[in-house]
Each structure stands twice: as C-alpha cells, then as structure tokens.
N, C-alpha and C. Protein backbone atom coordinates (compact mmCIF):
# COMPACT_ATOMS: atom_id res chain seq x y z
N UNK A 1 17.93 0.40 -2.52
CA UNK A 1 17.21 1.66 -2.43
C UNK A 1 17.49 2.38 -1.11
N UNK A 2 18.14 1.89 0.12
CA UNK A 2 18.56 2.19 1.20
C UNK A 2 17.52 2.14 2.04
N UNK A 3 17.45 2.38 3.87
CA UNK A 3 16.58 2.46 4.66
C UNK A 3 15.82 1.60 4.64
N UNK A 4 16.44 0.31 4.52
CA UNK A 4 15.63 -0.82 4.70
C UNK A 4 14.81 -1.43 3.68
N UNK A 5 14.68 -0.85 2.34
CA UNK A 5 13.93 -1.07 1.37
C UNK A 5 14.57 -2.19 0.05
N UNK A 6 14.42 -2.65 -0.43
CA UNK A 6 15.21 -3.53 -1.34
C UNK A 6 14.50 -3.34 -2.73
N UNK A 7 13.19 -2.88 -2.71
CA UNK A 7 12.36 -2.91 -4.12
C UNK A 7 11.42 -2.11 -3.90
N UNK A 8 10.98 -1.82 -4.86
CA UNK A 8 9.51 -0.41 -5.35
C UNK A 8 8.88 -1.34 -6.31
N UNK A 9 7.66 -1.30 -6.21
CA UNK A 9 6.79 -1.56 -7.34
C UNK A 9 5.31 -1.01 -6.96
N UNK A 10 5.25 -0.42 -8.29
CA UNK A 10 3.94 0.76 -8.34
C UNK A 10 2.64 -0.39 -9.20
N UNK A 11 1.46 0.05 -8.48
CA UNK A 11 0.37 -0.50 -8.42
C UNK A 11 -0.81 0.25 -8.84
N UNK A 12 -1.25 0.34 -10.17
CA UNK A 12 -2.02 1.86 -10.34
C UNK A 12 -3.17 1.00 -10.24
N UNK A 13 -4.31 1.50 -9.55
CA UNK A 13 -5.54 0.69 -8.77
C UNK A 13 -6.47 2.02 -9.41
N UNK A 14 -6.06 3.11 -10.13
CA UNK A 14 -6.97 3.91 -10.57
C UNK A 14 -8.31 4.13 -11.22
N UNK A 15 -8.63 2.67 -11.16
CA UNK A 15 -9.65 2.38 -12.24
C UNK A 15 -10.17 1.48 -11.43
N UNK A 16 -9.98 1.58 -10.14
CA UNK A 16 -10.57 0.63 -9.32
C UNK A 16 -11.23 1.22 -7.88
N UNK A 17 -12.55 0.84 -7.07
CA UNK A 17 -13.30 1.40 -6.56
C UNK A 17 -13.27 0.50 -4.97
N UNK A 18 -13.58 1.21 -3.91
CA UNK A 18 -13.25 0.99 -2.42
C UNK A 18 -14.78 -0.75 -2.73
N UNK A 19 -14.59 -1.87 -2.27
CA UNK A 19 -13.73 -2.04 -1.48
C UNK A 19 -12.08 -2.80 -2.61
N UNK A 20 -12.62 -2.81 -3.89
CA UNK A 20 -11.82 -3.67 -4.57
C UNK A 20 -9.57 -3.33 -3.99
N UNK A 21 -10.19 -2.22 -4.35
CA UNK A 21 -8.66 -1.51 -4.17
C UNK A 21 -7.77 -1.67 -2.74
N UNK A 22 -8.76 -2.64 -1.72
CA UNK A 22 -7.92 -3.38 -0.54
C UNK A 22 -8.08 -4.41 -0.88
N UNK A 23 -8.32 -5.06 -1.88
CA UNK A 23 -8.56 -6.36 -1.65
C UNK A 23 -7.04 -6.95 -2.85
N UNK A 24 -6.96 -5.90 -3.87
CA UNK A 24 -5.70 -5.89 -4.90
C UNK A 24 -4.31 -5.86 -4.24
N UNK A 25 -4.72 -4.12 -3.47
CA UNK A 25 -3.47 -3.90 -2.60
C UNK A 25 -2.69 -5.46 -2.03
N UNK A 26 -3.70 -5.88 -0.98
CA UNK A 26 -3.49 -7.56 -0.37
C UNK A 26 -2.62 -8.26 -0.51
N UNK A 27 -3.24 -8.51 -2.14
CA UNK A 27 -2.56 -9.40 -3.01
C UNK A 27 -1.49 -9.19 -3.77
N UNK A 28 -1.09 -8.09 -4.43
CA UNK A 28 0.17 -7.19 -4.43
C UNK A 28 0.79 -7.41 -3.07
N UNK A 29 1.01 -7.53 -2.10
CA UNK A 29 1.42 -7.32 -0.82
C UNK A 29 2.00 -9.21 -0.60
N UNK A 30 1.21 -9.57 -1.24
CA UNK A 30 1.54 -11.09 -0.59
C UNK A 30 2.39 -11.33 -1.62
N UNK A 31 2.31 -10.87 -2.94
CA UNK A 31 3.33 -11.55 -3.43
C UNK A 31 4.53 -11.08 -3.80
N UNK A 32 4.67 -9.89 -3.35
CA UNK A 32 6.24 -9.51 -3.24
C UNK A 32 6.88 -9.82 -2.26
N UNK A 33 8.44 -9.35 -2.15
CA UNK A 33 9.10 -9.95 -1.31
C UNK A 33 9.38 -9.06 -0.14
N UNK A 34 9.74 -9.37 1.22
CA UNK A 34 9.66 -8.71 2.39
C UNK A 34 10.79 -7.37 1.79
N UNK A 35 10.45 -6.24 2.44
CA UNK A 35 11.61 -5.19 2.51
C UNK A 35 11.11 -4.42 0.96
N UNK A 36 9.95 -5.14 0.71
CA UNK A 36 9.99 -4.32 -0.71
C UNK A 36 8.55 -2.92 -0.33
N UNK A 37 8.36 -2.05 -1.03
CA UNK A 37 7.38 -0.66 -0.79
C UNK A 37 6.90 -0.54 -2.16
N UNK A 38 5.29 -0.69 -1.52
CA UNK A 38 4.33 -1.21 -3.05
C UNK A 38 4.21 0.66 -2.79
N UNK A 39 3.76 1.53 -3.96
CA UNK A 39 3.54 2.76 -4.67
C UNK A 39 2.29 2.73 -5.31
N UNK A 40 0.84 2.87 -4.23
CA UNK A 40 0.04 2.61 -4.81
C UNK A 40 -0.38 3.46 -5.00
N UNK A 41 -1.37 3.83 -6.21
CA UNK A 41 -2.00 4.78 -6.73
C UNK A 41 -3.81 4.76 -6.76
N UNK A 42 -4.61 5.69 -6.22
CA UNK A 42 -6.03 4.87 -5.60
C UNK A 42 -6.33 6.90 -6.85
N UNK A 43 -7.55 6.53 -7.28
CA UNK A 43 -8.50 7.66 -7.42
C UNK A 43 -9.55 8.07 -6.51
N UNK A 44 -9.35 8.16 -5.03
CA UNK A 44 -10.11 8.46 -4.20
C UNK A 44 -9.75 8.63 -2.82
N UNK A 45 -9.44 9.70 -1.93
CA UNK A 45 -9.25 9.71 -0.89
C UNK A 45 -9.73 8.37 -0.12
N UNK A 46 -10.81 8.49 -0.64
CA UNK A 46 -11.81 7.14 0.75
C UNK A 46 -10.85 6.02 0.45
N UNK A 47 -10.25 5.54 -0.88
CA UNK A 47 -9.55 4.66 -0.83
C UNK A 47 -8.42 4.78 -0.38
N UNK A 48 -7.64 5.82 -0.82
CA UNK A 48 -6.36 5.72 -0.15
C UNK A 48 -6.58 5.35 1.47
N UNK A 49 -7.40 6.73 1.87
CA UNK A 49 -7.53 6.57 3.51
C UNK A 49 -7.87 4.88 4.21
N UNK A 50 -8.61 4.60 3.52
CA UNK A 50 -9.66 3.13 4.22
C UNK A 50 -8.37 1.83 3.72
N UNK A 51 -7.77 1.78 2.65
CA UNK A 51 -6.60 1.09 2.56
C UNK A 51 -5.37 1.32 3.48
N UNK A 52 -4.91 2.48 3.30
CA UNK A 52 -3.99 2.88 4.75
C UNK A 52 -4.29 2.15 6.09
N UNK A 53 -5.24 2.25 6.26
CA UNK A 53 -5.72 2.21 7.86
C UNK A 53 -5.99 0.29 7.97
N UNK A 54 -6.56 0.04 6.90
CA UNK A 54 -6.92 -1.16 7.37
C UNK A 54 -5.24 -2.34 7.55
N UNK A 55 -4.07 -2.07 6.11
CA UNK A 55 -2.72 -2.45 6.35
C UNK A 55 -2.12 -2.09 7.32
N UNK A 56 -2.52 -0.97 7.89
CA UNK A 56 -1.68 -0.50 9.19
C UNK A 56 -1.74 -1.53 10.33
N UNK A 57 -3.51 -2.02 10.25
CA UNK A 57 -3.70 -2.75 11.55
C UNK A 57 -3.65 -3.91 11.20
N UNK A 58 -2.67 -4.68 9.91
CA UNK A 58 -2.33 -5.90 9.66
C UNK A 58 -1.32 -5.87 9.36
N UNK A 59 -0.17 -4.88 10.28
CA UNK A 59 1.01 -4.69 10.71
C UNK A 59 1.95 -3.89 9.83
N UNK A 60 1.17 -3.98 8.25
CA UNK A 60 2.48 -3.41 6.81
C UNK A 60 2.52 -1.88 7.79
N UNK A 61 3.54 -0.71 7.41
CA UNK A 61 3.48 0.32 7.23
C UNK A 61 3.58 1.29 6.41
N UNK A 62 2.62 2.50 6.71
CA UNK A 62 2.37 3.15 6.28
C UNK A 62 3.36 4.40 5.93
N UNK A 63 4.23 4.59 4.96
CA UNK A 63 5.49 5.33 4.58
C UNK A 63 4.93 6.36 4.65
N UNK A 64 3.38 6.97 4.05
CA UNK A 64 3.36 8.20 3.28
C UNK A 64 1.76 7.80 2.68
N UNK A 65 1.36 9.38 2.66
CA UNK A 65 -0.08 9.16 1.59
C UNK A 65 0.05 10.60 1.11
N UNK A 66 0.14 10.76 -0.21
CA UNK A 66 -0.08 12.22 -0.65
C UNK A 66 -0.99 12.00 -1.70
N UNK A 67 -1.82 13.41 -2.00
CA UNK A 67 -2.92 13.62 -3.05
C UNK A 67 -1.61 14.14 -3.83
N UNK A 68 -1.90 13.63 -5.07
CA UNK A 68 -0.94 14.24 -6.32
C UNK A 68 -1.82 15.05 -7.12
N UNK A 69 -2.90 15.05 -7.94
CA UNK A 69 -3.90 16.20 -7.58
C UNK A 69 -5.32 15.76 -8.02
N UNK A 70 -6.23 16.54 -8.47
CA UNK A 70 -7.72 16.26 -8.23
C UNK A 70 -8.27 14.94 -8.19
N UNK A 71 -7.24 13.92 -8.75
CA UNK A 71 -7.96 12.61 -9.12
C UNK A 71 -7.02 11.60 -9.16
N UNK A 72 -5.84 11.87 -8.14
CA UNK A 72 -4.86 10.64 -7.86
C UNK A 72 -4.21 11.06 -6.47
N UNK A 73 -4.38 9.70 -5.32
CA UNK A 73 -3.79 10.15 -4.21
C UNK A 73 -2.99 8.55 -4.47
N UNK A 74 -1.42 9.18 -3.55
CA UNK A 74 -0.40 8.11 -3.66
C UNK A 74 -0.09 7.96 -2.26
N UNK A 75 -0.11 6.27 -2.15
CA UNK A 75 0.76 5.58 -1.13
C UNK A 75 1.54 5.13 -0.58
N UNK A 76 2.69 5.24 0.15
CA UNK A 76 3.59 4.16 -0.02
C UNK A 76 3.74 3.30 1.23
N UNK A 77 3.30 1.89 0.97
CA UNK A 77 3.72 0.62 1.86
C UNK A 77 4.20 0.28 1.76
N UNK A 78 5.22 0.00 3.23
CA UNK A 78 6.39 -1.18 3.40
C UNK A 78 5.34 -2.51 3.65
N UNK A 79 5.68 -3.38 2.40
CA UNK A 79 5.64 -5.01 3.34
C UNK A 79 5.88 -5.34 4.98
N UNK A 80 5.27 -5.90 5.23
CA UNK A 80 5.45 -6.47 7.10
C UNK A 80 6.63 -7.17 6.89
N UNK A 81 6.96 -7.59 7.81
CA UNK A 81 8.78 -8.86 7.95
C UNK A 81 7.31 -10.13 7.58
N UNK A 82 8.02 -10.41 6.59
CA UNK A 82 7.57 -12.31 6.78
C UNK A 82 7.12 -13.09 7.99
N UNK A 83 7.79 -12.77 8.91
CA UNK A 83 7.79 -13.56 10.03
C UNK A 83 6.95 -12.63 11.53
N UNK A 84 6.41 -11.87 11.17
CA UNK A 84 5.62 -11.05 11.72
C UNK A 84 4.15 -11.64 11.99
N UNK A 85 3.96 -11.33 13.37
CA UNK A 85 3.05 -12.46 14.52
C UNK A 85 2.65 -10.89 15.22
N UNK A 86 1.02 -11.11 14.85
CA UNK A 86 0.19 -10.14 15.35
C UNK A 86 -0.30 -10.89 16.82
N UNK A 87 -0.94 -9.94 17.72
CA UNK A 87 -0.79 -10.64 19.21
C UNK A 87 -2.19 -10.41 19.21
C-alpha cells in the first residue's frame, strides 16, 4: 500500500457506543499485524475524538479523522511497531 503501510482493515464500530468502541478498537489493534492501518468507523464524534486521543497516548498513530456525514466519522490508525516501549 506504500508509506509504510502493508494492510487496511476496516472496522465498522457503528452500532457501538463510547466506552465500548475503545475497548473493540484495542482489540482489533492487537491482533493485526504491525505496519497495518485499522479504518475505523465510530457513529459519534465523542467516539471518534475520545478513541483518537486515548491510542495516541498508547503510542498507535493517528493518520486522519474525518466526519463522512451526519452519522459516520472515520479514522485511520497506524498500529505502533511491535517492539515499541513507552517511557
């Protein structure tokens, strides 16, 4: 996929409510493989936002967050390196 990415896989969490939708994300996250960018899909700003923020400060990054419109905002996270040691 270039730029460091090796895989996409989309995660529609749309039917799912803050805090569940960090707790899915997570686990989506743990079990793919490093270099891959989960495409998550949240029905709620508060979720997108409060998911963003909390992976950010458990090192994944944050590609992107766009509202696609009244009732779907999209994410995209890079996986952390595997071997990634928070201080």
């Amino acid at each position: 996929l270039g730029c460091g990415i090796d895989r996409l896989t989309v995660l529609d969490l749309r039917a799912r409510a803050c805090p569940s939708t960090f707790v899915y994300t997570k686990l989506a996250l743990e079990q793919v493989a490093e270099n891959t960018v989960i495409d998550a899909r949240y029905s709620s700003a508060e979720s997108a936002a409060n998911v963003s923020r909390s992976l950010d400060e458990e090192g994944h990054t944050i590609i992107g967050s766009t509202r696609l419109d009244r009732q779907e905002w999209r994410v995209l996270i890079k996986k952390r390196p595997d071997n990634f040691n928070p201080i």
